[in-house]
Protein backbone atom coordinates (compact mmCIF):
# COMPACT_ATOMS: atom_id res chain seq x y z
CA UNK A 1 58.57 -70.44 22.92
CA UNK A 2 58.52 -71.15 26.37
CA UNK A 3 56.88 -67.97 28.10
CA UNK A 4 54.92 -65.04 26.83
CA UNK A 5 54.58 -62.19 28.27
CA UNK A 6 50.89 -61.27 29.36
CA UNK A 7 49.84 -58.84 31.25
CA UNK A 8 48.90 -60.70 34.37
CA UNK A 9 52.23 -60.11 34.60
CA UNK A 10 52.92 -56.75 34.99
CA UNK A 11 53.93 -55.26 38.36
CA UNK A 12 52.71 -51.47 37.20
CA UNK A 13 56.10 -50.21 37.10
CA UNK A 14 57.27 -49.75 32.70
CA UNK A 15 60.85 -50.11 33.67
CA UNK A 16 60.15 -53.52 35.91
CA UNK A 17 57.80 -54.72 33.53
CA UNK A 18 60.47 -54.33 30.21
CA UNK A 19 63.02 -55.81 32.59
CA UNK A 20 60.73 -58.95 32.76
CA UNK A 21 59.83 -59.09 29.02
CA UNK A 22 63.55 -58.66 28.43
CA UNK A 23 64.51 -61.47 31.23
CA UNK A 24 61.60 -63.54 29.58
CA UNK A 25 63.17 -63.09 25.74
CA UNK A 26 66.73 -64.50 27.39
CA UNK A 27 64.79 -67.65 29.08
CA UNK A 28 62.86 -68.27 25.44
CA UNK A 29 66.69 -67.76 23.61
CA UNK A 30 67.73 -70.25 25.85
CA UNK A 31 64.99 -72.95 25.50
CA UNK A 32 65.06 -72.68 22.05
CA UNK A 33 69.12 -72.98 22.36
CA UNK A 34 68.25 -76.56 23.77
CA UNK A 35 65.44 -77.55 21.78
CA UNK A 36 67.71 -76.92 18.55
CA UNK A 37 70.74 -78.71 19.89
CA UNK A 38 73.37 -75.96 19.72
CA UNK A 39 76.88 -76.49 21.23
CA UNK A 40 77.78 -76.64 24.49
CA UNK A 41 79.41 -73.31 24.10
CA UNK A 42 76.58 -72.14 22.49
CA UNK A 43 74.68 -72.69 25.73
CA UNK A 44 77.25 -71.55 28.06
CA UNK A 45 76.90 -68.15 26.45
CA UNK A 46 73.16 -68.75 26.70
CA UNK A 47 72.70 -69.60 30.17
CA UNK A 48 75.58 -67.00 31.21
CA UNK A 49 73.66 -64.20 29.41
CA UNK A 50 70.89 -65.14 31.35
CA UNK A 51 72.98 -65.34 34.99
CA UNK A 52 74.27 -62.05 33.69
CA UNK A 53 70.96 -60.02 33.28
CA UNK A 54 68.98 -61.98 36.15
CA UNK A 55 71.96 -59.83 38.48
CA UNK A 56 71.22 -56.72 36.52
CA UNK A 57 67.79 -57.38 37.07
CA UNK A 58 67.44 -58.30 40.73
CA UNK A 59 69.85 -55.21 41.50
CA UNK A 60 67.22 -52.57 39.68
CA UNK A 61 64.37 -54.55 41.16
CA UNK A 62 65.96 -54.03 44.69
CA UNK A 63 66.86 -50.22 44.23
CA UNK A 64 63.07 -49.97 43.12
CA UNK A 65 61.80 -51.51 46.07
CA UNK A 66 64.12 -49.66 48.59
CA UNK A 67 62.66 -46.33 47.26
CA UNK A 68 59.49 -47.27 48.10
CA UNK A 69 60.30 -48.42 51.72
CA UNK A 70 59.42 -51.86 50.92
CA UNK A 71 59.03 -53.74 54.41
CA UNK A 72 59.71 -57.53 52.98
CA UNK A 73 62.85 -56.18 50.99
CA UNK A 74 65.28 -58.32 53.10
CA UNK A 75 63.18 -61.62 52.35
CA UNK A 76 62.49 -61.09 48.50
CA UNK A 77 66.79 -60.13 48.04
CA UNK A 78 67.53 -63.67 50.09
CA UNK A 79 64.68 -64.83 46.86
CA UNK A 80 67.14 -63.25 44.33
CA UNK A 81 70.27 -64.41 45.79
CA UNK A 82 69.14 -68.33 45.87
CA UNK A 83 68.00 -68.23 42.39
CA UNK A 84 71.07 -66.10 41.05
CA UNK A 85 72.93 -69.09 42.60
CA UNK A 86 71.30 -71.35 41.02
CA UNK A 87 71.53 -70.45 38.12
CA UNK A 88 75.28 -70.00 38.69
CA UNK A 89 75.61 -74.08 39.74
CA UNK A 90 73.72 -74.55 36.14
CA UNK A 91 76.29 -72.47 34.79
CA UNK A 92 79.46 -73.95 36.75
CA UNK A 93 78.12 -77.92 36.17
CA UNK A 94 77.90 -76.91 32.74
CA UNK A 95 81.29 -75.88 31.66
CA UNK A 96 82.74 -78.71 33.76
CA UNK A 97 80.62 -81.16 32.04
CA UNK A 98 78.68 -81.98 35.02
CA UNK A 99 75.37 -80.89 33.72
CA UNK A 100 73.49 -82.34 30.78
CA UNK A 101 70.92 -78.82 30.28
CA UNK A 102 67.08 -80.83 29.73
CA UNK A 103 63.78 -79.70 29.91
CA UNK A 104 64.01 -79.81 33.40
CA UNK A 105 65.84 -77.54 33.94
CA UNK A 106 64.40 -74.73 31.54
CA UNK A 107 60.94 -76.04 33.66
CA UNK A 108 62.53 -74.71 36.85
CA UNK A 109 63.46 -71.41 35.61
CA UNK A 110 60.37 -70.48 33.80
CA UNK A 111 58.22 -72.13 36.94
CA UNK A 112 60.59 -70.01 39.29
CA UNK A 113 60.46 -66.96 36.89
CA UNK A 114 56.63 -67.04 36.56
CA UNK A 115 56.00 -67.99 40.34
CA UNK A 116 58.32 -65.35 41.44
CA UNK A 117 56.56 -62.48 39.41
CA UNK A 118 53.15 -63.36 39.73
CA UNK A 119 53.40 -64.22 43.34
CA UNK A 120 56.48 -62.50 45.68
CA UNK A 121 56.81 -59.30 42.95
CA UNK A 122 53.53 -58.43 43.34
CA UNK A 123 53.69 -57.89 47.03
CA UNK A 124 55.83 -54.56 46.02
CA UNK A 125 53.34 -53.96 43.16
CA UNK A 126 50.46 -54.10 45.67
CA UNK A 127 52.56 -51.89 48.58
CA UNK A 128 53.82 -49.34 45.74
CA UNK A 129 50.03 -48.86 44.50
CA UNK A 130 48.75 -48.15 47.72
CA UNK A 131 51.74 -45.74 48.79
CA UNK A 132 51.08 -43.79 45.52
């Protein structure tokens, strides 16, 4: 397993928070994917699943945000955007061959993932607790 969920992660929001844990079981399916040595295909599917719900994600995430008024909105969806895209290079190097998938890599999602939830998300958190 690469992550587990803890509560230091939680933004205070059930619907955000199962988003994460969800987001967190595709990034462990993937790792595990790779540590196991399935087939290239294998990991497409992986790594597209992932690309797939991160966009699912970041679009609920946003909608949460605007209905709160959240000021830095504009700065956290330019967040979302560059790591959507980057996961979509992974994806595109991968089914051209161009990508060999390492530990690296799953190190910059789950660093990204973590980083971005305990640090940026919880500027909303904060804002939405003291609006409420």
């Amino acid at each position: 397993m690469l992550i587990q969920w803890t509560e230091d992660l939680s933004v205070g929001n059930e619907k955000i928070d199962k988003e994460h844990q969800r987001w967190i079981e595709i990034l462990n399916d993937f790792y595990e994917g790779i540590r196991q040595g399935k087939s290239k295909e294998k990991l497409e599917e992986l790594l597209e699943a992932m690309l797939d719900y991160t966009r699912y994600h970041f679009k609920s995430e946003e909608a949460y945000m605007k209905s709160f008024d959240f000021p830095g909105l504009e700065d956290h969806r330019k967040l979302h955007n560059e790591y959507a895209d980057k996961i979509a290079g992974f994806y595109e190097k991968l089914k051209n061959g161009k990508l060999i998938l390492s530990v690296e890599v799953t190190n910059f999602l789950k660093s990204w993932l973590i980083n971005h939830i305990k640090g940026v998300d919880q500027q909303y958190a904060d804002f939405v607790a003291k609006k409420k």
